[in-house]
N, C-alpha and C. Protein backbone atom coordinates (compact mmCIF):
# COMPACT_ATOMS: atom_id res chain seq x y z
N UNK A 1 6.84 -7.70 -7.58
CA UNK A 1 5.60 -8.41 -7.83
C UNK A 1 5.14 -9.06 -6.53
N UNK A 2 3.54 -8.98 -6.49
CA UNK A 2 3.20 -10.03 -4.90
C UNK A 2 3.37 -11.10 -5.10
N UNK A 3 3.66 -11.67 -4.08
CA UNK A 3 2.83 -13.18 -4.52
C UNK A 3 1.59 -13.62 -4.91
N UNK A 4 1.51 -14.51 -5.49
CA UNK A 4 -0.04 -14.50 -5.94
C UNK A 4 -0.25 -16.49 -5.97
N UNK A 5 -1.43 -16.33 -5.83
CA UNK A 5 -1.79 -17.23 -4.80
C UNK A 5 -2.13 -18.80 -5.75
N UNK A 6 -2.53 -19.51 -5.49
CA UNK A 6 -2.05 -21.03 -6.29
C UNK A 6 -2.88 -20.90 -7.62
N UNK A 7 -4.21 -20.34 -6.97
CA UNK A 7 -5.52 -19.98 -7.98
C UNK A 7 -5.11 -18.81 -8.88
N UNK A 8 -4.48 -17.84 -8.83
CA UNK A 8 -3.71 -16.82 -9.30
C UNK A 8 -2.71 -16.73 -10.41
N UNK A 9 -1.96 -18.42 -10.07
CA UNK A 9 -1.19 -18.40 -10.95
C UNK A 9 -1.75 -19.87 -11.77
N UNK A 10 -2.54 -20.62 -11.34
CA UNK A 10 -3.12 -21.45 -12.35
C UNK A 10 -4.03 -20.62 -14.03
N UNK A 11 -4.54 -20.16 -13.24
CA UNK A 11 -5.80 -18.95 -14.21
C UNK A 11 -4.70 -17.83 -15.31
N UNK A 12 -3.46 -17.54 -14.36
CA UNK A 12 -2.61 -16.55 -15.28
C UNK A 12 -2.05 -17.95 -16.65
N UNK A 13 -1.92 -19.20 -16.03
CA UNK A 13 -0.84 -20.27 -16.62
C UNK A 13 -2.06 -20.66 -17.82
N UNK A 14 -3.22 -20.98 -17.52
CA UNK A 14 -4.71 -20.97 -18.53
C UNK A 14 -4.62 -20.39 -19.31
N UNK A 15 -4.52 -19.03 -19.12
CA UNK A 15 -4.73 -17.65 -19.80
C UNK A 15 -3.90 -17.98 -20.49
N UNK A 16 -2.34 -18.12 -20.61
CA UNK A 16 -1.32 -18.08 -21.82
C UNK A 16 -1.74 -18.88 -22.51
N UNK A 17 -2.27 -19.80 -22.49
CA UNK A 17 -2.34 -21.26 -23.64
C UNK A 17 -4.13 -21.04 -24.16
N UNK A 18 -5.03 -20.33 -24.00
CA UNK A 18 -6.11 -20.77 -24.25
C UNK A 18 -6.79 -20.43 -25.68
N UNK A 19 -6.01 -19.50 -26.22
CA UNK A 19 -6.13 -19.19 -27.60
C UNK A 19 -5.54 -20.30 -28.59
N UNK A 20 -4.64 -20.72 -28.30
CA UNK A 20 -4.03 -21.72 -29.44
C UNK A 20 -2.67 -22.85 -28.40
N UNK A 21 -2.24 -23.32 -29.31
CA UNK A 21 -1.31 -24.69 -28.80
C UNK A 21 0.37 -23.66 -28.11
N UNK A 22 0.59 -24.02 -27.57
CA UNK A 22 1.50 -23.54 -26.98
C UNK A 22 2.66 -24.01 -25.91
N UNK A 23 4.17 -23.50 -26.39
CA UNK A 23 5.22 -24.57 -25.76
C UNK A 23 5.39 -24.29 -24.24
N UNK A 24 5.75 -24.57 -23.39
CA UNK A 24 6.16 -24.61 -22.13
C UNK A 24 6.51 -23.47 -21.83
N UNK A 25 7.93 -23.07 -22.76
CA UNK A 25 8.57 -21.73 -22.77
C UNK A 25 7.78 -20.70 -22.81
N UNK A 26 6.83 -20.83 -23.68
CA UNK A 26 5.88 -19.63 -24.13
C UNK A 26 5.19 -19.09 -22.86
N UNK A 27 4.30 -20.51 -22.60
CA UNK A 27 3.58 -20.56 -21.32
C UNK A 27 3.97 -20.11 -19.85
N UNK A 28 5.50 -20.49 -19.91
CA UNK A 28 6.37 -19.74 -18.48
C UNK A 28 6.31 -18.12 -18.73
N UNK A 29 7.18 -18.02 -19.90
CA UNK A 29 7.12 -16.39 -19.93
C UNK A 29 5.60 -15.59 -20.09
N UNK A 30 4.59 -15.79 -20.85
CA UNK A 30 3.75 -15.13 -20.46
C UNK A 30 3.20 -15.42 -18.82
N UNK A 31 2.95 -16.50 -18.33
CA UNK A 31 2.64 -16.29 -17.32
C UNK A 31 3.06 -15.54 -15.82
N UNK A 32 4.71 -15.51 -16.19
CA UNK A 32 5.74 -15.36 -15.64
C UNK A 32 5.93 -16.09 -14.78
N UNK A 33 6.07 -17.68 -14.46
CA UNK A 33 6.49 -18.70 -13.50
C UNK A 33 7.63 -19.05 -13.67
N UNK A 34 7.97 -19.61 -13.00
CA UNK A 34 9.34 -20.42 -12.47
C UNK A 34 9.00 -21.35 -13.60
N UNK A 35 10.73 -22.14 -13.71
CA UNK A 35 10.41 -23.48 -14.37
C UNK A 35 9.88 -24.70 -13.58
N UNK A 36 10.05 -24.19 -12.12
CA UNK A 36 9.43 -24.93 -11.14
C UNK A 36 8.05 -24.93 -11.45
N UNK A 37 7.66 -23.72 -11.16
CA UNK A 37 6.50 -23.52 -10.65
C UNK A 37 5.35 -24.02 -12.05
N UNK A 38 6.24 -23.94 -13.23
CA UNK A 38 5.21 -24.51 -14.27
C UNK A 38 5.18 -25.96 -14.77
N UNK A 39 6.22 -26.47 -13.68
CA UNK A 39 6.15 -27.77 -13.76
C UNK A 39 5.29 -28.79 -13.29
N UNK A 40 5.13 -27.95 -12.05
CA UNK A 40 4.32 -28.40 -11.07
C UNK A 40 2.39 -27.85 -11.39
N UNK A 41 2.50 -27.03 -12.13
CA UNK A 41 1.26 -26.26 -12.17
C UNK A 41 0.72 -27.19 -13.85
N UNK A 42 1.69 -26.60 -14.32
CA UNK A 42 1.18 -27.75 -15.71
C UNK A 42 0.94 -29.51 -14.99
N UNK A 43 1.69 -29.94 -14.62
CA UNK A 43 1.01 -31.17 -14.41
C UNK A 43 -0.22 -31.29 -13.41
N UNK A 44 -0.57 -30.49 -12.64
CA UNK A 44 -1.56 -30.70 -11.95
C UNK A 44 -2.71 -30.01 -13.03
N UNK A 45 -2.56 -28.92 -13.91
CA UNK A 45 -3.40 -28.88 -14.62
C UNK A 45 -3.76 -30.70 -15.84
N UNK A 46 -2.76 -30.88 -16.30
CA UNK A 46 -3.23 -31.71 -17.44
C UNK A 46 -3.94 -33.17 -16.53
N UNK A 47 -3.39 -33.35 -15.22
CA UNK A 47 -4.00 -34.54 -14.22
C UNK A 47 -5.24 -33.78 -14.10
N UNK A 48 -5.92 -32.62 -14.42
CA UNK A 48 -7.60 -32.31 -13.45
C UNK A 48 -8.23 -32.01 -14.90
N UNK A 49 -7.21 -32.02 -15.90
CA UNK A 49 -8.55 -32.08 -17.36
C UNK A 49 -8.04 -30.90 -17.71
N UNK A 50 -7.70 -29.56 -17.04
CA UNK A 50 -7.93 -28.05 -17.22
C UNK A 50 -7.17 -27.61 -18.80
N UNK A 51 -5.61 -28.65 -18.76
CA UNK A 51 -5.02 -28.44 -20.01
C UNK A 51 -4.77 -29.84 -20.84
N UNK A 52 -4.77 -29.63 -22.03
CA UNK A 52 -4.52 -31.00 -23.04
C UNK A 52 -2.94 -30.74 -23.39
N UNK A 53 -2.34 -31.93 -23.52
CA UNK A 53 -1.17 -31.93 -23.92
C UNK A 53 -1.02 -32.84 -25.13
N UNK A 54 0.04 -32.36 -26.34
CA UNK A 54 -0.14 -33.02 -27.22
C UNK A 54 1.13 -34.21 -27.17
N UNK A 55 1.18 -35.12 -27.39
CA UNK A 55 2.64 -35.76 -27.52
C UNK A 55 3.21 -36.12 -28.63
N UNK A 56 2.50 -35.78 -29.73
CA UNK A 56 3.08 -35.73 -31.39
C UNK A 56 3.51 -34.01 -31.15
N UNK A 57 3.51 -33.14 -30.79
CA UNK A 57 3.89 -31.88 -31.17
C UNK A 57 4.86 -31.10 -29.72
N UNK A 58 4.53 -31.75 -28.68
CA UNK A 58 5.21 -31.41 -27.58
C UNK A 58 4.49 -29.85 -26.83
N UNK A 59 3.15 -29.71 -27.57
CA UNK A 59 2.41 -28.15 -27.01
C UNK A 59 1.16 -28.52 -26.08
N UNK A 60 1.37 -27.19 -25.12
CA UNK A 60 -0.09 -27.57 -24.61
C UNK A 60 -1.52 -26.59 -24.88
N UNK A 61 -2.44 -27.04 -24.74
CA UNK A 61 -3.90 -25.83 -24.55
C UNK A 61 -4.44 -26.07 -23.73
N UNK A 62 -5.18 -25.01 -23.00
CA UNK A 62 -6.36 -24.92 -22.26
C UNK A 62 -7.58 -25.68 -22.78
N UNK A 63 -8.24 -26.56 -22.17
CA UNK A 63 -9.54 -27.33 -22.57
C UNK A 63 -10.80 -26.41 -22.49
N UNK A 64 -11.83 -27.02 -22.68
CA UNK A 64 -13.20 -26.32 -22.19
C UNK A 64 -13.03 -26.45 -20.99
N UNK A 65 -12.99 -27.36 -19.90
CA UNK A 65 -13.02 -27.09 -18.43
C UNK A 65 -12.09 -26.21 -18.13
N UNK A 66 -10.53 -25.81 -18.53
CA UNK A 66 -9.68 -24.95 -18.38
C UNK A 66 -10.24 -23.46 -18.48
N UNK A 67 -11.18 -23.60 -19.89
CA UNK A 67 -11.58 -21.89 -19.86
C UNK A 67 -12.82 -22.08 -18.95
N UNK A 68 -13.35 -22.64 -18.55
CA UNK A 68 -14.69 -22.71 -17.76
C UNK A 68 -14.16 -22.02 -16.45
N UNK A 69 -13.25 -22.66 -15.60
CA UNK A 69 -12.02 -22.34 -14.37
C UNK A 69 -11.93 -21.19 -14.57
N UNK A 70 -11.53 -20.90 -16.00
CA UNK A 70 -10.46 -18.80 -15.95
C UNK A 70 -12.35 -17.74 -16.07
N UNK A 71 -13.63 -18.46 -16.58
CA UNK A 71 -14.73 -17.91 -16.63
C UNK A 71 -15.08 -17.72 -14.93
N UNK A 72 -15.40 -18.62 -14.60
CA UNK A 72 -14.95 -18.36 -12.36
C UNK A 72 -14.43 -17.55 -12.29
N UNK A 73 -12.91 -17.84 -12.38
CA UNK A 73 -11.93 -17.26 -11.67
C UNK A 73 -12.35 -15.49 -12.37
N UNK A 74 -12.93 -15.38 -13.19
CA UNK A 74 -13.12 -14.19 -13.67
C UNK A 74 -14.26 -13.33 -12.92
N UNK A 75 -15.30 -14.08 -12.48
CA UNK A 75 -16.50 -13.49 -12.31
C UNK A 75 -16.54 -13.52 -10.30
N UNK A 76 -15.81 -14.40 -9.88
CA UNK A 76 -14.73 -14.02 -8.53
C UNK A 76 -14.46 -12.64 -8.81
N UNK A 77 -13.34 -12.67 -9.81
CA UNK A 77 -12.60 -10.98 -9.59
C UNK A 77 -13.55 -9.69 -9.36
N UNK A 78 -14.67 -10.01 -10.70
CA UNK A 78 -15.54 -8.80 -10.41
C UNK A 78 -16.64 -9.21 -9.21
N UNK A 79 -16.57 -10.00 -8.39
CA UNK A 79 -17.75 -9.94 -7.22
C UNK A 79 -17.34 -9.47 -6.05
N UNK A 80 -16.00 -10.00 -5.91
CA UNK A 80 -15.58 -9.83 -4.41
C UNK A 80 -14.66 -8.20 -4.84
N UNK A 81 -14.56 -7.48 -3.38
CA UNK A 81 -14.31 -5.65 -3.47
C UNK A 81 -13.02 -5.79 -3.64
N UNK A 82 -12.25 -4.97 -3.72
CA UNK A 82 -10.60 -4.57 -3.68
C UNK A 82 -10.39 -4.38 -2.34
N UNK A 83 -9.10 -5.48 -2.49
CA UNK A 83 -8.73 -5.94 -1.01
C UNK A 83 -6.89 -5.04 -0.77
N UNK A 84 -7.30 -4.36 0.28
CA UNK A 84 -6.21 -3.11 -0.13
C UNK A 84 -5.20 -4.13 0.42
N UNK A 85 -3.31 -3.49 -0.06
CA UNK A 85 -2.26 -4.31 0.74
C UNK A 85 -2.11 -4.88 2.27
N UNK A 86 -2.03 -5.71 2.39
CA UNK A 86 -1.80 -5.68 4.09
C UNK A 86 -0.81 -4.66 4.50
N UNK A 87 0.63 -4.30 4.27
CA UNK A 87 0.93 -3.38 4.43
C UNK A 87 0.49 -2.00 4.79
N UNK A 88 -0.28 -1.86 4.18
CA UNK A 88 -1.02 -0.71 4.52
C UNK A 88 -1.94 -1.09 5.75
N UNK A 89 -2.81 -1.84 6.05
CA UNK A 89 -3.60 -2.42 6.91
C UNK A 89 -3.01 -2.14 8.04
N UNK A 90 -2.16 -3.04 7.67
CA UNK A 90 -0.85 -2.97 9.53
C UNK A 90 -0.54 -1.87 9.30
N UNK A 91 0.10 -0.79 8.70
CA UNK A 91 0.54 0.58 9.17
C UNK A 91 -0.27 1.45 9.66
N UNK A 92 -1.95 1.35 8.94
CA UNK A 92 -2.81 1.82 9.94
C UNK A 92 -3.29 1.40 10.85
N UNK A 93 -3.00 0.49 11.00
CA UNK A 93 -3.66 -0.37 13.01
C UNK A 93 -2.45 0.10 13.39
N UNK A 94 -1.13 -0.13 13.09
CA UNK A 94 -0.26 0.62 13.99
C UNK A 94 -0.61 1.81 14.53
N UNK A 95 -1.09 2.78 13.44
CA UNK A 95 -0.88 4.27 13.94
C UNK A 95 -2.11 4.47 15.02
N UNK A 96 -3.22 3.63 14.58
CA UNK A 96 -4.36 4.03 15.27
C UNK A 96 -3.74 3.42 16.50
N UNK A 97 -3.52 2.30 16.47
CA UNK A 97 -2.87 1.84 18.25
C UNK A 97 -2.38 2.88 18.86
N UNK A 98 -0.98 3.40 18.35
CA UNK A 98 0.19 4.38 18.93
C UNK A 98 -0.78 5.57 19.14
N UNK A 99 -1.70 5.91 18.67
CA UNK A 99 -2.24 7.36 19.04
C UNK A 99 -3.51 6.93 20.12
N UNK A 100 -4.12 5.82 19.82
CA UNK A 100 -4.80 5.88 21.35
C UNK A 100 -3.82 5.78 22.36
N UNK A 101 -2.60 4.32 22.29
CA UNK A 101 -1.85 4.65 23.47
C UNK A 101 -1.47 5.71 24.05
N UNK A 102 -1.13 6.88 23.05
CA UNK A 102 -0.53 8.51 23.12
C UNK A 102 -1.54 9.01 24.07
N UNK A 103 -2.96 8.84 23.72
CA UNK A 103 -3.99 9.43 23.99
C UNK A 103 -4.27 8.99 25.71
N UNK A 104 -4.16 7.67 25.70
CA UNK A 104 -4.12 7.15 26.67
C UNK A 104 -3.33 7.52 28.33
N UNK A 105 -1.83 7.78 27.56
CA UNK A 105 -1.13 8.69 28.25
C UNK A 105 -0.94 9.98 28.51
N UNK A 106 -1.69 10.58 28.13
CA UNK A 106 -1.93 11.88 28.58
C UNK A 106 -2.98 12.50 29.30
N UNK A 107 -4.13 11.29 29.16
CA UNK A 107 -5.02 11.36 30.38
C UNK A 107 -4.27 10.72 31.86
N UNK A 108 -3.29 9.89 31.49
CA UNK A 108 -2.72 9.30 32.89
C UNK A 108 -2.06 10.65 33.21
N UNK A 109 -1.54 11.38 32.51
CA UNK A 109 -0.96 12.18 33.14
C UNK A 109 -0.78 13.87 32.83
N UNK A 110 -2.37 13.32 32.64
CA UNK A 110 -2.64 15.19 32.85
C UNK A 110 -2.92 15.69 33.76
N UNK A 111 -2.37 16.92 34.83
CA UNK A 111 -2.57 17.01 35.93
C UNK A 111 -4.13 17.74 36.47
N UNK A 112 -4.55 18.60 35.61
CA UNK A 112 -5.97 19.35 36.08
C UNK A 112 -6.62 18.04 35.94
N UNK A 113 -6.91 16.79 35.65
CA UNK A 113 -7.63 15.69 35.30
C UNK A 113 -8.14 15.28 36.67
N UNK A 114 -9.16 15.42 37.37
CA UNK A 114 -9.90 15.28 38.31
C UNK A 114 -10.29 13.94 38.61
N UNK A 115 -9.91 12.84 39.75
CA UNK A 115 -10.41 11.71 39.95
C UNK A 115 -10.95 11.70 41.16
N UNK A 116 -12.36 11.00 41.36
CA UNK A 116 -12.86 10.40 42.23
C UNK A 116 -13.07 9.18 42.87
């Protein structure tokens, strides 16, 4: 799996809870976070409004501002293009480098190559 980025995994952590009330556990495994990472992500959600927490039932949900956030974060996805792996990126600047350098060297040292 990539990493995926703070906004990435707030909107995935939204997404599990926004249909109905939902426990921590639930919310880690669908989202697939750490117990860290939903510790830290749930409380910065329920401190900015995004999720309600109940303390008679111990569950949380996504608010209206929570689904408002995953409505963004949605209409982001379809605006901006498909952003290919970096991996790939760097393996083709590599190759294109190595073959001008190639290229490069064989004008240094091609001998019919005429200088004035």
């Amino acid at each position: 799996m990539k990493n995926r980025s703070d906004v990435e995994i707030m909107a995935s952590m939204l997404r599990s809870a926004s249909k109905k009330w939902e426990y921590k556990t639930t919310i880690m495994n669908t989202a697939a976070l750490s117990h860290s990472q939903l510790v830290r992500y749930l409380a910065i959600a329920v401190q900015k409004g995004l999720v309600e927490y109940s303390e008679i039932t111990g569950l949380y949900k996504t608010t209206e501002e929570g689904l408002r956030y995953l409505e963004k974060y949605m209409q982001l996805l379809r605006l901006l293009p498909a952003i290919p792996e970096l991996p790939d990126i760097i393996d083709d600047e590599t190759k294109e480098l190595a073959n001008s350098e190639d290229k490069a060297l064989e004008q240094e040292n091609d001998p019919v190559r005429i200088t004035s």
